[in-house]
PDB file of N, CA and C in Angstrom:
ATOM      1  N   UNK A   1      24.703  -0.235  -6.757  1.00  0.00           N
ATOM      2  CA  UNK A   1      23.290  -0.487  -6.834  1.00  0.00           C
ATOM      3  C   UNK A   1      22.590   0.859  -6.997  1.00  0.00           C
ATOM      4  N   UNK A   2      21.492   0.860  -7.475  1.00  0.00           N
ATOM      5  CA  UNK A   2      20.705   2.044  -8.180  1.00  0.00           C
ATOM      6  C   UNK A   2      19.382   2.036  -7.371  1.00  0.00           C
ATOM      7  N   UNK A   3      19.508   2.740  -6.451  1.00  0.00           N
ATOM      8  CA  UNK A   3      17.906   2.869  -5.758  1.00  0.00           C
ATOM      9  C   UNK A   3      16.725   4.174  -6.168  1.00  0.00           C
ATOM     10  N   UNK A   4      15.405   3.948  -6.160  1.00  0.00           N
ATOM     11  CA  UNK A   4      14.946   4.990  -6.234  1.00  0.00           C
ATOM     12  C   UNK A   4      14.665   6.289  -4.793  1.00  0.00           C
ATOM     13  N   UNK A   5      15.305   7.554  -4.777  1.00  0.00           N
ATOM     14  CA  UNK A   5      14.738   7.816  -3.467  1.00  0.00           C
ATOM     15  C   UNK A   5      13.248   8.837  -3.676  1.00  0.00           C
ATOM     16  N   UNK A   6      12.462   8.809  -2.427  1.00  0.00           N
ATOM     17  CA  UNK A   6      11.967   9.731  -2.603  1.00  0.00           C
ATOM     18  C   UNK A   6      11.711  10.411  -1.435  1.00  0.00           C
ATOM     19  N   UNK A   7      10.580  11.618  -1.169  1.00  0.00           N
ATOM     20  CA  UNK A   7      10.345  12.153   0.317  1.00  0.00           C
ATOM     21  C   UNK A   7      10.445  11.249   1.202  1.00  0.00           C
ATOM     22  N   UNK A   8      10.205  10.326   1.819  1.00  0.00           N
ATOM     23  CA  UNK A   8       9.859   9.485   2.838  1.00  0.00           C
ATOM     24  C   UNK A   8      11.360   9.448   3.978  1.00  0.00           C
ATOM     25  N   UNK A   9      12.231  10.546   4.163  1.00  0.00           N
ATOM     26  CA  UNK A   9      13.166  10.118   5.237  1.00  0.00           C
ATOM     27  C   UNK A   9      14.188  11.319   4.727  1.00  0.00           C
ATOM     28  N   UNK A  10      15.558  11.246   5.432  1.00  0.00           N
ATOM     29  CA  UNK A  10      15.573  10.455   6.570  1.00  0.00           C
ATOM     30  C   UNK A  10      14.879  10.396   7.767  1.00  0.00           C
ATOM     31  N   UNK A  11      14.593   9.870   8.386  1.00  0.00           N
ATOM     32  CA  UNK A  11      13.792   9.393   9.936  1.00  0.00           C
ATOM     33  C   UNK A  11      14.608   9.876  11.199  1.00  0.00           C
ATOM     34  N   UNK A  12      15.641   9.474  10.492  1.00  0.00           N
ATOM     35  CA  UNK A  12      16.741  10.606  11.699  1.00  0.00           C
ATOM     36  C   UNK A  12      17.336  11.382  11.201  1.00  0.00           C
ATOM     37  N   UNK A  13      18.186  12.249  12.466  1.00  0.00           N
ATOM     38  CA  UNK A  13      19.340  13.103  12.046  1.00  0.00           C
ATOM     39  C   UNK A  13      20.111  12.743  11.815  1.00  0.00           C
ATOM     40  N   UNK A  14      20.806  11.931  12.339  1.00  0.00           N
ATOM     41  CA  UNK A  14      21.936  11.758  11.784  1.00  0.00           C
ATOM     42  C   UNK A  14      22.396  10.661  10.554  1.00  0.00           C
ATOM     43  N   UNK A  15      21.322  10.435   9.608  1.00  0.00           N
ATOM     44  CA  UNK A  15      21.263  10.121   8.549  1.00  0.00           C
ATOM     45  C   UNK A  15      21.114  10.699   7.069  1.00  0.00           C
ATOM     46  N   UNK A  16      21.843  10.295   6.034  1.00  0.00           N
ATOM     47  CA  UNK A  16      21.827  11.410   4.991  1.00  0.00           C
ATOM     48  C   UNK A  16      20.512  10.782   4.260  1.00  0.00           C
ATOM     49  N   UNK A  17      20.616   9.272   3.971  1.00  0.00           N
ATOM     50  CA  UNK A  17      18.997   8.459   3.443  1.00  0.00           C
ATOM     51  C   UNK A  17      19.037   7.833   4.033  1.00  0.00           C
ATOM     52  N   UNK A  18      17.086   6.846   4.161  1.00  0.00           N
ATOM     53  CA  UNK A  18      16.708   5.648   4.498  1.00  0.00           C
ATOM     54  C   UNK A  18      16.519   4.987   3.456  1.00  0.00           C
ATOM     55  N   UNK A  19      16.815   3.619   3.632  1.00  0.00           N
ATOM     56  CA  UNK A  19      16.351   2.850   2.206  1.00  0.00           C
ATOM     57  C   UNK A  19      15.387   1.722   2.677  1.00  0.00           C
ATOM     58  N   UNK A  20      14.803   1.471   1.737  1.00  0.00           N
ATOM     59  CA  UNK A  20      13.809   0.113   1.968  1.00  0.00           C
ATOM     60  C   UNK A  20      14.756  -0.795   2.203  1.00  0.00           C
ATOM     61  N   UNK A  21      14.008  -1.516   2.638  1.00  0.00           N
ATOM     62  CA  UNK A  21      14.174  -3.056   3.213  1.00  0.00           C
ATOM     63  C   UNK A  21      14.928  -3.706   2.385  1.00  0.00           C
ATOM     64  N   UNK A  22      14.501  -3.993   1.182  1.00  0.00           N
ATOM     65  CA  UNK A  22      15.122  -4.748   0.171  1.00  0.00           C
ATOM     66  C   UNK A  22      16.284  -4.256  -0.136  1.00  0.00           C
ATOM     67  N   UNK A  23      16.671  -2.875  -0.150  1.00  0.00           N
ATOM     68  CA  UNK A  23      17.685  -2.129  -0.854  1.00  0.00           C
ATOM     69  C   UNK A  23      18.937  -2.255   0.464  1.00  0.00           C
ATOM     70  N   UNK A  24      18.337  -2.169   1.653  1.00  0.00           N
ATOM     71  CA  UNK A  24      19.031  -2.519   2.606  1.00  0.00           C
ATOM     72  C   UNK A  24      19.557  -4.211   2.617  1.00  0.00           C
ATOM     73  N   UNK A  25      18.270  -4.613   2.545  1.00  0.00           N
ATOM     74  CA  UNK A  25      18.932  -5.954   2.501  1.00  0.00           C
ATOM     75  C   UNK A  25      20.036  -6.332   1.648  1.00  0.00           C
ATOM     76  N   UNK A  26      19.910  -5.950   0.709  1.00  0.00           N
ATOM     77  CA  UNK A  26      20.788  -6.404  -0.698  1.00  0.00           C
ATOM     78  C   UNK A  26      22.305  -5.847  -0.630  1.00  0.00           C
ATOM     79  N   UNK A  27      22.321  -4.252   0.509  1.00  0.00           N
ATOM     80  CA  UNK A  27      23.503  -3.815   0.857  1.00  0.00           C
ATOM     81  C   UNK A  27      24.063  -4.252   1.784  1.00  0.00           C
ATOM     82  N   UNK A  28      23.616  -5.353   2.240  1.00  0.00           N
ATOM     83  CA  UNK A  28      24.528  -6.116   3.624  1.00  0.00           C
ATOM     84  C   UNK A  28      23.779  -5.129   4.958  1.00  0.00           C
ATOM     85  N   UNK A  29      22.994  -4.579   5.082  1.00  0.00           N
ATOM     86  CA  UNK A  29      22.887  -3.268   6.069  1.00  0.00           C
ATOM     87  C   UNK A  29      21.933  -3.961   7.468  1.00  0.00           C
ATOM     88  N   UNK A  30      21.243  -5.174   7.210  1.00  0.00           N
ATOM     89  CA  UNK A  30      20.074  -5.656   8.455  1.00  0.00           C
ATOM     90  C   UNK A  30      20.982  -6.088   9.562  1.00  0.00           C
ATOM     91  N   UNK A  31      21.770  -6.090   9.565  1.00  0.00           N
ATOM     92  CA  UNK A  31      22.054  -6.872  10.992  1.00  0.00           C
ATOM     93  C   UNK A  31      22.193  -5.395  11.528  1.00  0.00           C
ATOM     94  N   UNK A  32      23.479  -4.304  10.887  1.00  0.00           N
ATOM     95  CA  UNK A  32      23.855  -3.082  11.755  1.00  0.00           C
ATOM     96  C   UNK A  32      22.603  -2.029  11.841  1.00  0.00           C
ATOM     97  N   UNK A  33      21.909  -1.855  11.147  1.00  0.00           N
ATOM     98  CA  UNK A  33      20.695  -1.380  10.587  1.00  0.00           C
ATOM     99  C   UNK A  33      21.176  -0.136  10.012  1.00  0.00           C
ATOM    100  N   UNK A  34      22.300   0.208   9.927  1.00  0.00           N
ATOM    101  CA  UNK A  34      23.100   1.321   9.059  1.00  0.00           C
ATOM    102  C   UNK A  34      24.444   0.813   8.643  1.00  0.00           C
ATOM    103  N   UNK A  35      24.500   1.596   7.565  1.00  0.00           N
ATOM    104  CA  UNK A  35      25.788   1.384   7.126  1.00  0.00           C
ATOM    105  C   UNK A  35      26.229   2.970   6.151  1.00  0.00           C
ATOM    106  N   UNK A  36      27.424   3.024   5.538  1.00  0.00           N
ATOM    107  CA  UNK A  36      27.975   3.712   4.593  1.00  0.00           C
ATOM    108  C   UNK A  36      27.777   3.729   3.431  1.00  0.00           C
ATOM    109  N   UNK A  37      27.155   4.577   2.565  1.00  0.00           N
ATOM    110  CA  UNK A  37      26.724   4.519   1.142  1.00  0.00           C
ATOM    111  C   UNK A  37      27.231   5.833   0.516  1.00  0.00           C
ATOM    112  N   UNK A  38      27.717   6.023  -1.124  1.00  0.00           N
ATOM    113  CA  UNK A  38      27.723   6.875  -1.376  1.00  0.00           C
ATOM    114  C   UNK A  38      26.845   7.326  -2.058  1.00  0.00           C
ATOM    115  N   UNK A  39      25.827   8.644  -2.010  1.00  0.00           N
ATOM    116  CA  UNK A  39      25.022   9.086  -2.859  1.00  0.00           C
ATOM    117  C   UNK A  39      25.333  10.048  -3.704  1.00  0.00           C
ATOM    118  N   UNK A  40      24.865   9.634  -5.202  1.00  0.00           N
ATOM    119  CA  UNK A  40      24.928  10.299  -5.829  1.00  0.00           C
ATOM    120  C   UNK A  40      23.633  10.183  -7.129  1.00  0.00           C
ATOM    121  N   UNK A  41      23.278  11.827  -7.604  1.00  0.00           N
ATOM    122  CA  UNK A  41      22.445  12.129  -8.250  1.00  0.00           C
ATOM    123  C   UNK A  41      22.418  11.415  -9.524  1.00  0.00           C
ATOM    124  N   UNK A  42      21.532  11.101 -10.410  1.00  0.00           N
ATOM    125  CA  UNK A  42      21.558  10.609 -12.023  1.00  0.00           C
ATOM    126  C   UNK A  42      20.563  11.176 -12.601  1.00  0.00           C
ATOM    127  N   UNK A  43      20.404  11.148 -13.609  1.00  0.00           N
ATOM    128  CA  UNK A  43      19.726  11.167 -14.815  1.00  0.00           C
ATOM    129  C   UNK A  43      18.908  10.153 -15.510  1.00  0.00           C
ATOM    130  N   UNK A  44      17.753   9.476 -15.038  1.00  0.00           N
ATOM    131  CA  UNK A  44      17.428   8.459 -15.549  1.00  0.00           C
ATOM    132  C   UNK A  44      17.561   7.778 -17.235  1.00  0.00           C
ATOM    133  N   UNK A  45      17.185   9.242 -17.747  1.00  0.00           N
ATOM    134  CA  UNK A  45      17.110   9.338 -19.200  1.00  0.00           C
ATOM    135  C   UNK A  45      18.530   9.304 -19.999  1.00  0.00           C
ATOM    136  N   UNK A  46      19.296  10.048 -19.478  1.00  0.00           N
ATOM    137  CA  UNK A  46      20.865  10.044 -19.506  1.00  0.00           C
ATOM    138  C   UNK A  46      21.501   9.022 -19.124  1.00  0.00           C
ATOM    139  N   UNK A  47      21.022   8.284 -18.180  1.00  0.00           N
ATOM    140  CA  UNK A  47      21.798   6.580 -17.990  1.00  0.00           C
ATOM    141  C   UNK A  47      21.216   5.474 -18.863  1.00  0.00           C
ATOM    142  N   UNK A  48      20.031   5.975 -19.389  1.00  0.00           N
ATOM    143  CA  UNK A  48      19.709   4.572 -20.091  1.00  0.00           C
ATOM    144  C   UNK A  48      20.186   5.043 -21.819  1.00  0.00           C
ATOM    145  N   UNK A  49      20.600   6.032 -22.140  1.00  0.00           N
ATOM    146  CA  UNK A  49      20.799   6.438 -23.052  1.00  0.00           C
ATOM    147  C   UNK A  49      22.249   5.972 -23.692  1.00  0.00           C
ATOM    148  N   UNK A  50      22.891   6.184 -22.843  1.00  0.00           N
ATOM    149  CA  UNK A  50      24.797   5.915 -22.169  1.00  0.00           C
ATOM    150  C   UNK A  50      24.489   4.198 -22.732  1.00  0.00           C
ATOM    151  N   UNK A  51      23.901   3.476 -21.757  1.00  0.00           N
ATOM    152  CA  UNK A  51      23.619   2.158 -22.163  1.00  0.00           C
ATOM    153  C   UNK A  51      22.928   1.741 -23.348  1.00  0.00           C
ATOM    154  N   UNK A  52      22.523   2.320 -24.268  1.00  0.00           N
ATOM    155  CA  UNK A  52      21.972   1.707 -25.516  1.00  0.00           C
ATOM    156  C   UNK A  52      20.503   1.290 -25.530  1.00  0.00           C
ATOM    157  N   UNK A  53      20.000   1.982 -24.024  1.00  0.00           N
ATOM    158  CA  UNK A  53      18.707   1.973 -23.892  1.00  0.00           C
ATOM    159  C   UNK A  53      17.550   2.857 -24.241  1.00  0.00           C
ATOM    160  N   UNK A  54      18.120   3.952 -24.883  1.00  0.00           N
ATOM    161  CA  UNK A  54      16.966   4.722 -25.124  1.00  0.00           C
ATOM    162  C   UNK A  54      15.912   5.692 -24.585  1.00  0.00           C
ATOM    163  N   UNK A  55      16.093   6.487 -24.627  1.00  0.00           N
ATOM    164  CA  UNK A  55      14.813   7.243 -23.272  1.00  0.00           C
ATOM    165  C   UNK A  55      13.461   7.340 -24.410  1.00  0.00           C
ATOM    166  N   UNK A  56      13.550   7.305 -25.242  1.00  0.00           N
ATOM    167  CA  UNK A  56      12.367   7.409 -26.246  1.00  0.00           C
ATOM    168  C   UNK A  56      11.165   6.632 -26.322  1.00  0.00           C
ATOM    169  N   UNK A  57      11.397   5.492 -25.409  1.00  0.00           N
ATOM    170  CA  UNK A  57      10.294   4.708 -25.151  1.00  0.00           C
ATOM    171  C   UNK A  57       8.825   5.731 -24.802  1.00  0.00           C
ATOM    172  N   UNK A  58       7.866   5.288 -25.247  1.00  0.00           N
ATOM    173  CA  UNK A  58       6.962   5.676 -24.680  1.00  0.00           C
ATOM    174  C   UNK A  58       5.742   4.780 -24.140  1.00  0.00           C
ATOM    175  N   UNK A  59       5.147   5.546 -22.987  1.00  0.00           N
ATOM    176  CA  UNK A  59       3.975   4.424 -21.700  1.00  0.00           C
ATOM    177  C   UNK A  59       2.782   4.497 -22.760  1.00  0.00           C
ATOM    178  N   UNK A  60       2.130   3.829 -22.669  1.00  0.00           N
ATOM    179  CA  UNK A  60       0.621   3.867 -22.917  1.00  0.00           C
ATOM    180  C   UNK A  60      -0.147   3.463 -21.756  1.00  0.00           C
ATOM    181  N   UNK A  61      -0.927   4.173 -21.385  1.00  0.00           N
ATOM    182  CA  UNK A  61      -2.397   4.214 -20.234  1.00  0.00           C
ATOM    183  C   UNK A  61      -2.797   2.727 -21.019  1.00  0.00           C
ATOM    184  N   UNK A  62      -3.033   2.294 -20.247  1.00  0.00           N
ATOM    185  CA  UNK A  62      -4.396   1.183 -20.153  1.00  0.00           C
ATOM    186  C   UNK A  62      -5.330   1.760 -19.534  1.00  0.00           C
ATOM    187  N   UNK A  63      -6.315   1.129 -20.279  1.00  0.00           N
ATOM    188  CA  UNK A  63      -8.222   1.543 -20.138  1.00  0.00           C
ATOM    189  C   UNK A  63      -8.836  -0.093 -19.087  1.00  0.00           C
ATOM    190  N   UNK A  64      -9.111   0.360 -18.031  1.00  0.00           N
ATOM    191  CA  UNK A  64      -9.272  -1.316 -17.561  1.00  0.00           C
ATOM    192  C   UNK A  64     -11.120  -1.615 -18.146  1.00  0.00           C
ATOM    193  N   UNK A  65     -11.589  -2.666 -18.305  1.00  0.00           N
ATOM    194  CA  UNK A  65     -12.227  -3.201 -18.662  1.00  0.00           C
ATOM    195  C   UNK A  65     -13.677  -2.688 -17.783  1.00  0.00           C
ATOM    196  N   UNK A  66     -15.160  -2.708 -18.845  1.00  0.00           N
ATOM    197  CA  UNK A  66     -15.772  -1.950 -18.064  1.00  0.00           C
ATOM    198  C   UNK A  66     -16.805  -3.601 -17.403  1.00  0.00           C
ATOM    199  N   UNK A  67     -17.083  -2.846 -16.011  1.00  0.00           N
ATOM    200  CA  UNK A  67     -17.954  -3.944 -15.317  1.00  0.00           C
ATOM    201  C   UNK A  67     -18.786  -4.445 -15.994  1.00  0.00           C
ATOM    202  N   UNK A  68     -19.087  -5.674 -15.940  1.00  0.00           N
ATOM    203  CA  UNK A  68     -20.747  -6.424 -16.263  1.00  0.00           C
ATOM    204  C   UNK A  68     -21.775  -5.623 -15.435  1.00  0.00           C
ATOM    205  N   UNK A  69     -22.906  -5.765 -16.655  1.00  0.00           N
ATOM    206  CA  UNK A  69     -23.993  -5.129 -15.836  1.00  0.00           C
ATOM    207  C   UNK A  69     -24.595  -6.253 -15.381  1.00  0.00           C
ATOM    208  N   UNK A  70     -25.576  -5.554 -14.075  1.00  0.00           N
ATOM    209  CA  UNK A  70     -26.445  -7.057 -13.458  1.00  0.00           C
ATOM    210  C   UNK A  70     -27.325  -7.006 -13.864  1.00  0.00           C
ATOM    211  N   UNK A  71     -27.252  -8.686 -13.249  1.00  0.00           N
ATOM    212  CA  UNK A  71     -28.640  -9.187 -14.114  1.00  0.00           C
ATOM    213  C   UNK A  71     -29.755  -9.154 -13.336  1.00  0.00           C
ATOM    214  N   UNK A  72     -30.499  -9.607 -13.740  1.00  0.00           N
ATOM    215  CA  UNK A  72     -31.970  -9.758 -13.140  1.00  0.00           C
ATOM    216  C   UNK A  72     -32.486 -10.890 -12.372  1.00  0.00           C
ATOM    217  N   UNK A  73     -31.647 -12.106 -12.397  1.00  0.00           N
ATOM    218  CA  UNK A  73     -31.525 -13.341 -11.954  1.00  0.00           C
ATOM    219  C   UNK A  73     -30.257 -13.546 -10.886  1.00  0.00           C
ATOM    220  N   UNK A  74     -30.033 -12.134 -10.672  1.00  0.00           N
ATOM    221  CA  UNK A  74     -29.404 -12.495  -8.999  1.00  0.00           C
ATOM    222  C   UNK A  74     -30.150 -12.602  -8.398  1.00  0.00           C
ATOM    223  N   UNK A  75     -29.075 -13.352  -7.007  1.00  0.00           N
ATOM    224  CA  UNK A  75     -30.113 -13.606  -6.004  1.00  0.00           C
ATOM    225  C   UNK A  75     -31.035 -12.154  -5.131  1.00  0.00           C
ATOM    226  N   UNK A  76     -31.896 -12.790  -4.440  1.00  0.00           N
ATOM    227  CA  UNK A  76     -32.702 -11.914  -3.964  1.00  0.00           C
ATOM    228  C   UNK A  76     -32.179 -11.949  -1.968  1.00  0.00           C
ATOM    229  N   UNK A  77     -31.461 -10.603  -1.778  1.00  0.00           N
ATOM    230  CA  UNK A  77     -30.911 -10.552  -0.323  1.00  0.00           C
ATOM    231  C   UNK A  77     -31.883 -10.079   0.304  1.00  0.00           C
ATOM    232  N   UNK A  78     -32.541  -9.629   0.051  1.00  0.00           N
ATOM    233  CA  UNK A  78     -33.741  -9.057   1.065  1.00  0.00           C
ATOM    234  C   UNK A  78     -33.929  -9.687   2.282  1.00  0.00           C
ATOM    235  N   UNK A  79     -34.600 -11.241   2.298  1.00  0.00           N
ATOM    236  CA  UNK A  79     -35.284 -11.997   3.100  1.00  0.00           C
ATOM    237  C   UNK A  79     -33.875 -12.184   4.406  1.00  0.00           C
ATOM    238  N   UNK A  80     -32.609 -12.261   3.887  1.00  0.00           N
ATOM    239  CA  UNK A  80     -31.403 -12.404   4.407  1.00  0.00           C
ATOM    240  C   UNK A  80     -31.372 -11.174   5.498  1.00  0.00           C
ATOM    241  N   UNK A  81     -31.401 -10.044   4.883  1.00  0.00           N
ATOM    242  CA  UNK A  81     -30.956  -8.687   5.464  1.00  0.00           C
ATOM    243  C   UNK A  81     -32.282  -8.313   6.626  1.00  0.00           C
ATOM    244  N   UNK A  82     -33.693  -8.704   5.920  1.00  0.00           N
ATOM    245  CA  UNK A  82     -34.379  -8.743   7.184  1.00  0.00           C
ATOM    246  C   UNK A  82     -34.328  -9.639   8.299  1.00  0.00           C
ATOM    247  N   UNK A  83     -33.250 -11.044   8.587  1.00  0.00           N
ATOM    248  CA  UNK A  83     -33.123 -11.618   9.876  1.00  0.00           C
ATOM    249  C   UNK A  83     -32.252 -10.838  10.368  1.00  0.00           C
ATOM    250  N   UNK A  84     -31.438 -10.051   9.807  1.00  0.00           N
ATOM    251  CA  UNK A  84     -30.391  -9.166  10.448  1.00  0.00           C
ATOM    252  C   UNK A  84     -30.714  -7.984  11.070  1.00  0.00           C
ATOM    253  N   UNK A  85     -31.678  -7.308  10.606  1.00  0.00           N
ATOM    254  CA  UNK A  85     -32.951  -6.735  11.286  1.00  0.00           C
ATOM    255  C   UNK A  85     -33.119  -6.955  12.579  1.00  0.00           C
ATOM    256  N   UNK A  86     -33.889  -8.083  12.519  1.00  0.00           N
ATOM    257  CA  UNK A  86     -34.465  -8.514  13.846  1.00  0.00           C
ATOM    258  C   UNK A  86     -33.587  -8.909  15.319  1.00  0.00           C
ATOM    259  N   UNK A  87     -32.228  -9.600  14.753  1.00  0.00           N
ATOM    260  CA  UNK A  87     -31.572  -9.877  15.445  1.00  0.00           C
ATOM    261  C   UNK A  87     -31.195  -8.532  16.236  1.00  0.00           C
ATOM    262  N   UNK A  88     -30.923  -7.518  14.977  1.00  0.00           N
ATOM    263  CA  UNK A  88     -30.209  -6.241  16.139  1.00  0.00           C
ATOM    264  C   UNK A  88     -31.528  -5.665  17.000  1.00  0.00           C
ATOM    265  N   UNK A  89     -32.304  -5.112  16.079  1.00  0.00           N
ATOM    266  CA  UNK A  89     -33.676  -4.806  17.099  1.00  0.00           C
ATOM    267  C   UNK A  89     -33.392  -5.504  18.816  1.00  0.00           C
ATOM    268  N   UNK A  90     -33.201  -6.986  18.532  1.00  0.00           N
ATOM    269  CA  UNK A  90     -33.374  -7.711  19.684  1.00  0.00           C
ATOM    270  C   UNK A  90     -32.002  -7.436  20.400  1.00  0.00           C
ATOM    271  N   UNK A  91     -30.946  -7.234  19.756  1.00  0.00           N
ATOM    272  CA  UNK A  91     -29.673  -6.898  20.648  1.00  0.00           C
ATOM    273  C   UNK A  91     -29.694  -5.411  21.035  1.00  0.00           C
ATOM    274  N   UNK A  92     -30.369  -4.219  20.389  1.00  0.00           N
ATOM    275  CA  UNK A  92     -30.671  -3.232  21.188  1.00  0.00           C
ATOM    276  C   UNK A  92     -31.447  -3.419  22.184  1.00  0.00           C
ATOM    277  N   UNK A  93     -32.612  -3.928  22.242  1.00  0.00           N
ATOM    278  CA  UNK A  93     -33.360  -3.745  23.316  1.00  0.00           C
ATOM    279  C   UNK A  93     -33.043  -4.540  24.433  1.00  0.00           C
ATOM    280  N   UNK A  94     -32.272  -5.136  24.048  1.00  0.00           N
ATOM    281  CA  UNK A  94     -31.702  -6.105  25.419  1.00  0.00           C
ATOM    282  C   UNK A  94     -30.205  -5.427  26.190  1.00  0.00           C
ATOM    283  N   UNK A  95     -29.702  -4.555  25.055  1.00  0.00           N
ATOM    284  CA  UNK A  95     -28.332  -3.513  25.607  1.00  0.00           C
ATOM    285  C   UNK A  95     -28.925  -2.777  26.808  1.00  0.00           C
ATOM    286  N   UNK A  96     -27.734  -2.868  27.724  1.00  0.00           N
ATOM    287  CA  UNK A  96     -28.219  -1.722  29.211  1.00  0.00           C
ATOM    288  C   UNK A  96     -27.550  -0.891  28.789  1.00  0.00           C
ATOM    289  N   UNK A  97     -27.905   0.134  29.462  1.00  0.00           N
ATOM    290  CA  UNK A  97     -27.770   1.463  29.247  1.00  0.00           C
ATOM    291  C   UNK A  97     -26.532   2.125  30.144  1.00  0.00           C
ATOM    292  N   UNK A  98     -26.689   1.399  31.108  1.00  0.00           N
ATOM    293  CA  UNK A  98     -25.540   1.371  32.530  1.00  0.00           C
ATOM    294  C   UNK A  98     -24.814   0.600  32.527  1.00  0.00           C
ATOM    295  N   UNK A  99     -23.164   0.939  32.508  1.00  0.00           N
ATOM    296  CA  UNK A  99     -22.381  -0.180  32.730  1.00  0.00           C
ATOM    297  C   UNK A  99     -22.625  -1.174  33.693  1.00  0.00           C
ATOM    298  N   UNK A 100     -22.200  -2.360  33.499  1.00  0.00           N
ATOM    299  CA  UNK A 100     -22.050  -3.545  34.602  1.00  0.00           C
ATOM    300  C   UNK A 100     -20.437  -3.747  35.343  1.00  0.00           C
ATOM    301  N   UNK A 101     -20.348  -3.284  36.482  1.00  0.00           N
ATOM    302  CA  UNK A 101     -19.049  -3.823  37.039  1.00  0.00           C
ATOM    303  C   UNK A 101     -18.838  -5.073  37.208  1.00  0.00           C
ATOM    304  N   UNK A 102     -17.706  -5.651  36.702  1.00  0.00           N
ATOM    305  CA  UNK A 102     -17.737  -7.350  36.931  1.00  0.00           C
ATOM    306  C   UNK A 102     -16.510  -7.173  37.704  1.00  0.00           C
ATOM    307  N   UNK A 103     -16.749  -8.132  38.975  1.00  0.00           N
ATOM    308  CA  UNK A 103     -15.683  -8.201  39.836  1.00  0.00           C
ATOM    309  C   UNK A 103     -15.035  -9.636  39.607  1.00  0.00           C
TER     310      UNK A 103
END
């Protein structure tokens, strides 16, 4: 199996890697929560090459889509945001200032 590693471990000493969950899972490893693996380095570009895969592919960025502008016929929050207002007004002035011991 072919995992990706990166900074994130090992977590202990006396481990050479940690692997995700899945990669663990898939190696038989959850019940012992370790096991024996051999690591070794690759070449991403060099293994897919070997296989008839090509490293020549190339990514293209996507541009994500630009927001709608608003309209003018949204709703109006105002009248909303001023009961919220009032309510706190009224929950400050009713806050003590001194704790209450409750026995």
């Amino acid at each position: 199996m072919i995992v990706r590693v990166n900074d994130r471990g090992p977590f202990h000493s006396d481990r050479e890697i940690d692997l995700s969950y899945a990669a663990a899972a898939r190696l038989g490893f959850l019940d012992n929560g370790t096991g024996s693996v051999k690591v070794e380095a690759m070449n991403p570009e060099q293994w897919l090459a070997e296989r008839g895969k090509g490293g020549n592919d190339t990514v293209q960025a996507s541009v994500p889509e630009r927001a709608p502008e608003a309209s003018s016929d949204a709703p109006m929050l105002l009248p909303h945001l001023l009961g919220k207002r009032r309510i706190r007004k009224r929950l400050l002035h009713n806050h003590r200032s001194r704790p209450t011991r409750i026995r």
